[in-house]
PDB file of N, CA and C in Angstrom:
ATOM      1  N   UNK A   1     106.579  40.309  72.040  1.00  0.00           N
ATOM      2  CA  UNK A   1     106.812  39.231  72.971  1.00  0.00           C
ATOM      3  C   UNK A   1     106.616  37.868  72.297  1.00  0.00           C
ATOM      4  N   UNK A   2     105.484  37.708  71.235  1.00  0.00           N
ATOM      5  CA  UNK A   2     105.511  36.096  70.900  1.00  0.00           C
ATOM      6  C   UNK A   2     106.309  36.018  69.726  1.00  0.00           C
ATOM      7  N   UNK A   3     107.066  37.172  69.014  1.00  0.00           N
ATOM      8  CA  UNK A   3     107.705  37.189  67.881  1.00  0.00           C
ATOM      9  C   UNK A   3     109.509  36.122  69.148  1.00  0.00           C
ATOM     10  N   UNK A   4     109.627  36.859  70.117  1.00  0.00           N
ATOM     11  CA  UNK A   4     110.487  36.306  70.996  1.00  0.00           C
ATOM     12  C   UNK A   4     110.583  34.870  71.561  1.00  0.00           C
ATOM     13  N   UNK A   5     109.041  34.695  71.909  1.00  0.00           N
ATOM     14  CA  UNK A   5     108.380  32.925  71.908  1.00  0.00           C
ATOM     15  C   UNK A   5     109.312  32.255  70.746  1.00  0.00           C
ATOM     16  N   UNK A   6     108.382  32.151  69.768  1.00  0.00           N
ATOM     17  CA  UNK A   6     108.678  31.677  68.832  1.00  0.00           C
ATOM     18  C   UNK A   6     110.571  31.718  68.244  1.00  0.00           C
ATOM     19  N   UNK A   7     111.043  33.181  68.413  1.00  0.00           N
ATOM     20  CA  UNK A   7     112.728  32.457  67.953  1.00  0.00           C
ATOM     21  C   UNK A   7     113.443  31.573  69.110  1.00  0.00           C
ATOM     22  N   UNK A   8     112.718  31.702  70.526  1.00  0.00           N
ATOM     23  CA  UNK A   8     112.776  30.227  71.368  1.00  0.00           C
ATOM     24  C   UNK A   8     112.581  29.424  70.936  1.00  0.00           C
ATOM     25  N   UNK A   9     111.010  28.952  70.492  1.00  0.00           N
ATOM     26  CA  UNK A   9     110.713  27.545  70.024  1.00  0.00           C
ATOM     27  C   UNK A   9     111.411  27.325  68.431  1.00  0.00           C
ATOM     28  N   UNK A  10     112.055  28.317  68.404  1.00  0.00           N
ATOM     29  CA  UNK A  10     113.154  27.937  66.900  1.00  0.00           C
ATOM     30  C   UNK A  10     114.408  27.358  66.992  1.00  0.00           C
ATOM     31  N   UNK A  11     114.820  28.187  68.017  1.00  0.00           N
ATOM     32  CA  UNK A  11     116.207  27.592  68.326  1.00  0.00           C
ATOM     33  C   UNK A  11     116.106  26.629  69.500  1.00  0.00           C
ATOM     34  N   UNK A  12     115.256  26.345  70.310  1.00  0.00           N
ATOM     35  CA  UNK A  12     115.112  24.975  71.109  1.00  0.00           C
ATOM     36  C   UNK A  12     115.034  23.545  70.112  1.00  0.00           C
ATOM     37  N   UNK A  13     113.914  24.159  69.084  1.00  0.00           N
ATOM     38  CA  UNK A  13     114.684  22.613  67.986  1.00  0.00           C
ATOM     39  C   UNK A  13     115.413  22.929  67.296  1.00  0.00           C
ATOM     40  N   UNK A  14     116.403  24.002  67.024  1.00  0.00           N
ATOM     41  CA  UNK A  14     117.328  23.158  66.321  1.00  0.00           C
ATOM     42  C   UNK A  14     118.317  22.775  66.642  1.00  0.00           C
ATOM     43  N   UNK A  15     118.469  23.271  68.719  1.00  0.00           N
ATOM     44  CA  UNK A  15     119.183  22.399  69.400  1.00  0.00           C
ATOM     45  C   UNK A  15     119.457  21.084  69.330  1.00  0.00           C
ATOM     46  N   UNK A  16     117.676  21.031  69.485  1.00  0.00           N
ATOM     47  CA  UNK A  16     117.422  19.541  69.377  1.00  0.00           C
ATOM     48  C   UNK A  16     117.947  18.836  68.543  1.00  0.00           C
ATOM     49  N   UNK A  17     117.901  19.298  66.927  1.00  0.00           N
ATOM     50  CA  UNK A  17     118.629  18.547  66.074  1.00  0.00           C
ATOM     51  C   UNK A  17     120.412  18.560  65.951  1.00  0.00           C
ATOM     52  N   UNK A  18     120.447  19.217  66.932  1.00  0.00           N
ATOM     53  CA  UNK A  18     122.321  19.427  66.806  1.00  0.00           C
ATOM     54  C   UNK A  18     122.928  20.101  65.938  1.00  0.00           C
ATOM     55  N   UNK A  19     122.024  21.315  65.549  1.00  0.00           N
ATOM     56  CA  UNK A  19     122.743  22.453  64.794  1.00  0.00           C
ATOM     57  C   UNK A  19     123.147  23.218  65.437  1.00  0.00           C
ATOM     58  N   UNK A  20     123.957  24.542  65.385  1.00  0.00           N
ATOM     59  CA  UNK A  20     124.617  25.255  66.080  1.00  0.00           C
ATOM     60  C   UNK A  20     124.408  26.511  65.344  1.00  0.00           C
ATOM     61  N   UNK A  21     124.006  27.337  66.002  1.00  0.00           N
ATOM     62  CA  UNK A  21     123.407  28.592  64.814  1.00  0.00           C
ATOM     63  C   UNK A  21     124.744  29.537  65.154  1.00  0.00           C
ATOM     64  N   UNK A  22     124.883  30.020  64.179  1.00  0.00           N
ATOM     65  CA  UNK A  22     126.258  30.817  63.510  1.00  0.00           C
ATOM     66  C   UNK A  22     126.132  32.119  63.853  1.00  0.00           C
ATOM     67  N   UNK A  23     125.147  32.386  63.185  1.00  0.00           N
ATOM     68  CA  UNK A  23     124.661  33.831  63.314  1.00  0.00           C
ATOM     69  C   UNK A  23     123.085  34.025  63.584  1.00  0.00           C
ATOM     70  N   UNK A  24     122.459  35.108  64.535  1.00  0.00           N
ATOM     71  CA  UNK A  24     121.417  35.216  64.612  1.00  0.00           C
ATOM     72  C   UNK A  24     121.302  36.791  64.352  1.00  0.00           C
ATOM     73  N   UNK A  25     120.116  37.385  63.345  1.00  0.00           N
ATOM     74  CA  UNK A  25     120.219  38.659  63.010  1.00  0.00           C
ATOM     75  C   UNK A  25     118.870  39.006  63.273  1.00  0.00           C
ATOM     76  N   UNK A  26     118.316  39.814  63.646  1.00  0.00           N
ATOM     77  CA  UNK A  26     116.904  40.393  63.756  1.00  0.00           C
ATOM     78  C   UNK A  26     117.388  42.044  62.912  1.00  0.00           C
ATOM     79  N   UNK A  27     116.003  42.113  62.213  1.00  0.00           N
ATOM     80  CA  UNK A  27     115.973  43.474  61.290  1.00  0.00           C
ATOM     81  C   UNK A  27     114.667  43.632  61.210  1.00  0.00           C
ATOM     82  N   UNK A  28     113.729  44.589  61.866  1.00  0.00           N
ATOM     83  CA  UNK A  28     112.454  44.488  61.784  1.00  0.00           C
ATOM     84  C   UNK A  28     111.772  43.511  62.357  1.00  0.00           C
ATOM     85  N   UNK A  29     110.787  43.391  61.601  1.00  0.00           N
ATOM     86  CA  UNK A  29     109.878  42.282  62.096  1.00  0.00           C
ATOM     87  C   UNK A  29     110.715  40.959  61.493  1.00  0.00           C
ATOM     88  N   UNK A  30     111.626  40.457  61.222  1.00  0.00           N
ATOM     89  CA  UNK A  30     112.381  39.620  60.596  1.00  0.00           C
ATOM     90  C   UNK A  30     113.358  38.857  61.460  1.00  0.00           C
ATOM     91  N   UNK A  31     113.660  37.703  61.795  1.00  0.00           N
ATOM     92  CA  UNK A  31     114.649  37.152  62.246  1.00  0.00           C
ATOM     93  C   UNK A  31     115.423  36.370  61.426  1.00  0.00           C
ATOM     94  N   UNK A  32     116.935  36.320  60.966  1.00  0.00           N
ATOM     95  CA  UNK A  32     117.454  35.169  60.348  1.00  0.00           C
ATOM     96  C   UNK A  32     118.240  34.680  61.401  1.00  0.00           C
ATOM     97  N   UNK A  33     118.228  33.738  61.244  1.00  0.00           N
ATOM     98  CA  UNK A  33     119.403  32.156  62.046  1.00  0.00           C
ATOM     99  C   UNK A  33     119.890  31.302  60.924  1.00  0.00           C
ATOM    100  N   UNK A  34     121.404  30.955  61.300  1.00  0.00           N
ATOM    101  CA  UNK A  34     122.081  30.671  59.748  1.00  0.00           C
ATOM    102  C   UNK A  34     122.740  29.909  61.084  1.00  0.00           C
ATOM    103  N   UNK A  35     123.160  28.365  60.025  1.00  0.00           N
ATOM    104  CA  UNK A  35     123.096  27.398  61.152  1.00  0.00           C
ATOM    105  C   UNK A  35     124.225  26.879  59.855  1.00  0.00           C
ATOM    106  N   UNK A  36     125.227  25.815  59.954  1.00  0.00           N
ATOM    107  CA  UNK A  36     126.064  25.115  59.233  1.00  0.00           C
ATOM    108  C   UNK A  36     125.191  24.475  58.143  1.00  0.00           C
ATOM    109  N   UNK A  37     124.292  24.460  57.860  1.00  0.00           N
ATOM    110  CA  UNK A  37     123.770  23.266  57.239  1.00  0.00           C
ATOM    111  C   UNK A  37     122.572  24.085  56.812  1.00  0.00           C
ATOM    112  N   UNK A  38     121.616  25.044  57.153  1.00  0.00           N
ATOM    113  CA  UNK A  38     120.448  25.639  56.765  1.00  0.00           C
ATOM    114  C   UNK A  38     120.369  27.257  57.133  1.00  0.00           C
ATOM    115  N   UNK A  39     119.736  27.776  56.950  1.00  0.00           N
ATOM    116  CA  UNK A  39     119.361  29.175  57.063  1.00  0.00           C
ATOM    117  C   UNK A  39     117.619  29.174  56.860  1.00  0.00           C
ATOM    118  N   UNK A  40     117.368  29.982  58.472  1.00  0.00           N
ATOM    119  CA  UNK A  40     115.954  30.294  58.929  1.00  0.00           C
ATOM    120  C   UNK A  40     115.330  31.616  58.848  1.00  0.00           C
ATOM    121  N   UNK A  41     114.729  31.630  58.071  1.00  0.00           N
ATOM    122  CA  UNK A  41     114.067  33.305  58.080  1.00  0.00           C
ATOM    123  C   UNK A  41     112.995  32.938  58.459  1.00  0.00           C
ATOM    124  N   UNK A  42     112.182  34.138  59.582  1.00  0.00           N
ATOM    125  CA  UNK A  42     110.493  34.201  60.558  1.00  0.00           C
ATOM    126  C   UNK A  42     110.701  35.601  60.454  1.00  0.00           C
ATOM    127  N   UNK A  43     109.768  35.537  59.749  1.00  0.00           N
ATOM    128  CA  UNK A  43     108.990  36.989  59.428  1.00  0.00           C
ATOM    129  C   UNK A  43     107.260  37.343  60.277  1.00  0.00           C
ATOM    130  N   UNK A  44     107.164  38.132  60.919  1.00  0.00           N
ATOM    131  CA  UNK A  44     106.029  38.634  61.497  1.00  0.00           C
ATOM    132  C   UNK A  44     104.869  38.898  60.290  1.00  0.00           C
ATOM    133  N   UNK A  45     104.134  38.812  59.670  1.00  0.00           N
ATOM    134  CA  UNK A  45     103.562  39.101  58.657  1.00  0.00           C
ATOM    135  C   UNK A  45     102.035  39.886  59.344  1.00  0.00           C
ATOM    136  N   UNK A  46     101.780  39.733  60.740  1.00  0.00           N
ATOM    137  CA  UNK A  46     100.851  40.381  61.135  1.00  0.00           C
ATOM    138  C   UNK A  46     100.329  40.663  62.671  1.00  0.00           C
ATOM    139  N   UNK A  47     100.155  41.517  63.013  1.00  0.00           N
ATOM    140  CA  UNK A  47     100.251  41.671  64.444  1.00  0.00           C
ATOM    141  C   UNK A  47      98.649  42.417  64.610  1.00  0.00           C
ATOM    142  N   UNK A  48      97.776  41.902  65.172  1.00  0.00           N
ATOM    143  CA  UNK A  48      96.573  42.823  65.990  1.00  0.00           C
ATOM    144  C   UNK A  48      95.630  42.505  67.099  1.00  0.00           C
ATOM    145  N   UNK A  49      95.339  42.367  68.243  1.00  0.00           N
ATOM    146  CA  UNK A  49      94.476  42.497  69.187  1.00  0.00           C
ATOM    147  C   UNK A  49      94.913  41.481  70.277  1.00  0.00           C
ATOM    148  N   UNK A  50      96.277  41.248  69.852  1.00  0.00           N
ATOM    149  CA  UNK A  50      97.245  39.646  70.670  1.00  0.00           C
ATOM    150  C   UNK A  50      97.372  39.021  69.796  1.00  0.00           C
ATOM    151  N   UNK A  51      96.894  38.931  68.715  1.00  0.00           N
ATOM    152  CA  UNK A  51      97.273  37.755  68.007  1.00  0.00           C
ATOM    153  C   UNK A  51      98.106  38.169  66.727  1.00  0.00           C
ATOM    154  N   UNK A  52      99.095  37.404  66.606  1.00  0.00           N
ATOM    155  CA  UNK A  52      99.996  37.360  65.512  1.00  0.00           C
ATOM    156  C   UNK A  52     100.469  36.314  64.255  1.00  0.00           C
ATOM    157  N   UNK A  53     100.278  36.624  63.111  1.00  0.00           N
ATOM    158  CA  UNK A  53     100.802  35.821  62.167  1.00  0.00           C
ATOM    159  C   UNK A  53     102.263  35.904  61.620  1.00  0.00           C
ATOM    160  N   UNK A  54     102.678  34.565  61.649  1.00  0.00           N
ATOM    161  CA  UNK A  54     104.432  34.366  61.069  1.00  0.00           C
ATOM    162  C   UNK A  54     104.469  33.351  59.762  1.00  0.00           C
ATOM    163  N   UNK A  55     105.719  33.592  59.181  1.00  0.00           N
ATOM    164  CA  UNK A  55     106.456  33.146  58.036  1.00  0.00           C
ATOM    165  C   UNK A  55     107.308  32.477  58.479  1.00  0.00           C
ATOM    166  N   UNK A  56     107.558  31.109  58.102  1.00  0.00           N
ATOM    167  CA  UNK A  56     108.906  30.302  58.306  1.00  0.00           C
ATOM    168  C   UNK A  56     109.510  30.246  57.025  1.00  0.00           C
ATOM    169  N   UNK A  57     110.681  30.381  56.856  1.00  0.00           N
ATOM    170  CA  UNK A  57     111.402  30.076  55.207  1.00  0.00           C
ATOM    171  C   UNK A  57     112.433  29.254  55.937  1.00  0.00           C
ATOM    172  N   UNK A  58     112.743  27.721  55.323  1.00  0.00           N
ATOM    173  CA  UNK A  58     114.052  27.003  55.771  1.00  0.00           C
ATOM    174  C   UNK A  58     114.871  27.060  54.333  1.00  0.00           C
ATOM    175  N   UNK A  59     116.399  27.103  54.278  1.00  0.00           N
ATOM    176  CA  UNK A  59     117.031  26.916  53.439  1.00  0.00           C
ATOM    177  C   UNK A  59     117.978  25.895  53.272  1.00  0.00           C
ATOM    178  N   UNK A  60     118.115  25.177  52.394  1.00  0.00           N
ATOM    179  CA  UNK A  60     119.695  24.392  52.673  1.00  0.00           C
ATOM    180  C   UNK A  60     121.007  25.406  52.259  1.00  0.00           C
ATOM    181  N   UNK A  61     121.966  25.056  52.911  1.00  0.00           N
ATOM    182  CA  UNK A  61     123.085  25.706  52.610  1.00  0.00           C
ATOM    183  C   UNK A  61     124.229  24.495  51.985  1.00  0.00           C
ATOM    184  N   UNK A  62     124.464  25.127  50.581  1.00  0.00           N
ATOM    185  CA  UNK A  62     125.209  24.001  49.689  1.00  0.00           C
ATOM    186  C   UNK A  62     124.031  23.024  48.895  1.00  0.00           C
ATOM    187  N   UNK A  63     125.178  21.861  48.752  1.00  0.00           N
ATOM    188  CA  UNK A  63     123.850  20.588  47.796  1.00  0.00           C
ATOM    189  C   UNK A  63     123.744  19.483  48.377  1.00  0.00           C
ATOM    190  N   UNK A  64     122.811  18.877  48.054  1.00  0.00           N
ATOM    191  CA  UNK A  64     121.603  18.079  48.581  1.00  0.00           C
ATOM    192  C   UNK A  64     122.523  16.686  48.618  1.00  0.00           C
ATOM    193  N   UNK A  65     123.259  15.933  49.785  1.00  0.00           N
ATOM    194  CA  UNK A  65     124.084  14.817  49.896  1.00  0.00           C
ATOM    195  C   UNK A  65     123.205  13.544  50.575  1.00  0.00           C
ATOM    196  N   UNK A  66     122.146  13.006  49.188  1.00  0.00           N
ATOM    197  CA  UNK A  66     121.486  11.730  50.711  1.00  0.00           C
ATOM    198  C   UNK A  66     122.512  10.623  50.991  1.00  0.00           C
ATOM    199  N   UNK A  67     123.788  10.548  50.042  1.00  0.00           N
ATOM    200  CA  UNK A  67     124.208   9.390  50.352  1.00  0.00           C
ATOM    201  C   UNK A  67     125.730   9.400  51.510  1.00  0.00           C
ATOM    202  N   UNK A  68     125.446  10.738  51.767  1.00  0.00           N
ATOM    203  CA  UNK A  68     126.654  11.533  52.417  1.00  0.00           C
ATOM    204  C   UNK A  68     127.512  11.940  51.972  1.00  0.00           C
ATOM    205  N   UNK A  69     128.540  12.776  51.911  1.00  0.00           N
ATOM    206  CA  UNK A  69     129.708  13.056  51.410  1.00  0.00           C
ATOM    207  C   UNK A  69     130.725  12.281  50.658  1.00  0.00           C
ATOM    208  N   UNK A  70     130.662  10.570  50.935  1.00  0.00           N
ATOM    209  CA  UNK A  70     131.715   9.472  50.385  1.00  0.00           C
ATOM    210  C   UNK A  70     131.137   8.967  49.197  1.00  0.00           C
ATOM    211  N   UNK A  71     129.512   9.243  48.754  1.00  0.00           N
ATOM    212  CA  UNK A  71     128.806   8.919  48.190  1.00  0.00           C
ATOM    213  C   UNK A  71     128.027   7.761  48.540  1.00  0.00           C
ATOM    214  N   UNK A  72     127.130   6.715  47.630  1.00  0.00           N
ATOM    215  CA  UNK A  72     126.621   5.300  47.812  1.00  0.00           C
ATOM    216  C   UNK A  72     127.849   4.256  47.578  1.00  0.00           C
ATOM    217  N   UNK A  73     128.141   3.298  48.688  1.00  0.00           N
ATOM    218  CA  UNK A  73     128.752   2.309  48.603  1.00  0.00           C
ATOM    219  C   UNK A  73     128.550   1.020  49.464  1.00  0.00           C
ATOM    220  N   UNK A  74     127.609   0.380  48.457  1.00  0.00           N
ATOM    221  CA  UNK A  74     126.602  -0.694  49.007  1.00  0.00           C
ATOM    222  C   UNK A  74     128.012  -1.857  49.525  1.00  0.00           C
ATOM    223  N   UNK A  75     128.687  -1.940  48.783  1.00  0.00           N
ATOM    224  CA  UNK A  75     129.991  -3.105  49.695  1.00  0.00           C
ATOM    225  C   UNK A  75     131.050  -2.592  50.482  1.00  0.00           C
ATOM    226  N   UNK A  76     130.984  -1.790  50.997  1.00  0.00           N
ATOM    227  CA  UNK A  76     131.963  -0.783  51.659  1.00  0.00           C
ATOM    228  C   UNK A  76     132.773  -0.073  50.897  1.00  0.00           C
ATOM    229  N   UNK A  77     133.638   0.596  51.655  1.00  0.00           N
ATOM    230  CA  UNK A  77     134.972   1.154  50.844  1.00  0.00           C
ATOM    231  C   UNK A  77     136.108   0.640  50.356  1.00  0.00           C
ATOM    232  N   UNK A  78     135.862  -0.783  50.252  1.00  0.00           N
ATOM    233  CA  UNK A  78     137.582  -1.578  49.332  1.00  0.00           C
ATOM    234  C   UNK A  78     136.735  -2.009  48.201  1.00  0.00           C
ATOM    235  N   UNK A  79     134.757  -2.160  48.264  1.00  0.00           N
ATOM    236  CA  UNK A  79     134.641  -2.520  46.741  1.00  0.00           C
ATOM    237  C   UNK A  79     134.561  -4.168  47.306  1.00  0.00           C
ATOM    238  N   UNK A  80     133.808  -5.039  46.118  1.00  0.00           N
ATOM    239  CA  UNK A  80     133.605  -6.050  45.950  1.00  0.00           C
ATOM    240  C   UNK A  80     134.575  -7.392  45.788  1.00  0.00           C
ATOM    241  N   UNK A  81     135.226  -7.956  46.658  1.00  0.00           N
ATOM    242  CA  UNK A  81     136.132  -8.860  46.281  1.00  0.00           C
ATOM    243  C   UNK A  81     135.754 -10.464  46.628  1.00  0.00           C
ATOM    244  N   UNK A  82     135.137 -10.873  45.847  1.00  0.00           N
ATOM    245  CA  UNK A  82     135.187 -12.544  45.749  1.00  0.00           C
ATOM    246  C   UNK A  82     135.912 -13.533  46.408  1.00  0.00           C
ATOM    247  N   UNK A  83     135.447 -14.089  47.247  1.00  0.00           N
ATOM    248  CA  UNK A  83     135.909 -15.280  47.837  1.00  0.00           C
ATOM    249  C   UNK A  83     137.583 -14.680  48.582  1.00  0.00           C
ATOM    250  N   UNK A  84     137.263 -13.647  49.338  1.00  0.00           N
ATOM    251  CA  UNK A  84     138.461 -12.588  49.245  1.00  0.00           C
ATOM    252  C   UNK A  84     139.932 -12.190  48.535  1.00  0.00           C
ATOM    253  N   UNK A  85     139.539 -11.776  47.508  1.00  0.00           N
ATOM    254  CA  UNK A  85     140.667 -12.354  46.440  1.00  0.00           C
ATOM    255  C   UNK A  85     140.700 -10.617  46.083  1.00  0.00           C
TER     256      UNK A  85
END
């Protein structure tokens, strides 16, 4: 039951963040959620008397874009033109 909690409070944020999970797989004590942009593995690592311990693993999917996809372009996209020339 809190292994179930918890892939709630997993996928309630990553609602929140506006991902859209692709696929959700449970295998064991294991859940993956594979989302456009990351992949979530929660692993149960321990269960006894009510209380339970978990594993979060986040992944990125692809490479690391801080400046976005167009790249850095501190003067826009036509580039630097002087006295508009």
């Amino acid at each position: 039951m809190r292994f179930m909690v918890c892939l709630g409070f997993l996928l309630a944020t990553t609602a929140a963040n506006a991902q859209n999970a692709t696929s959700v797989k449970r295998e064991g004590d294991t859940i993956t959620i594979t989302g456009p942009t990351t992949t979530t593995t929660i692993t149960q690592l321990s269960h006894s008397q009510g209380s339970s311990s978990y594993t979060t693993t986040i992944s990125r999917n692809g490479s690391y874009q801080p400046a976005g996809r167009g790249g850095y372009r501190p003067m826009g996209s036509g580039g630097y033109n002087p006295m508009g020339h």
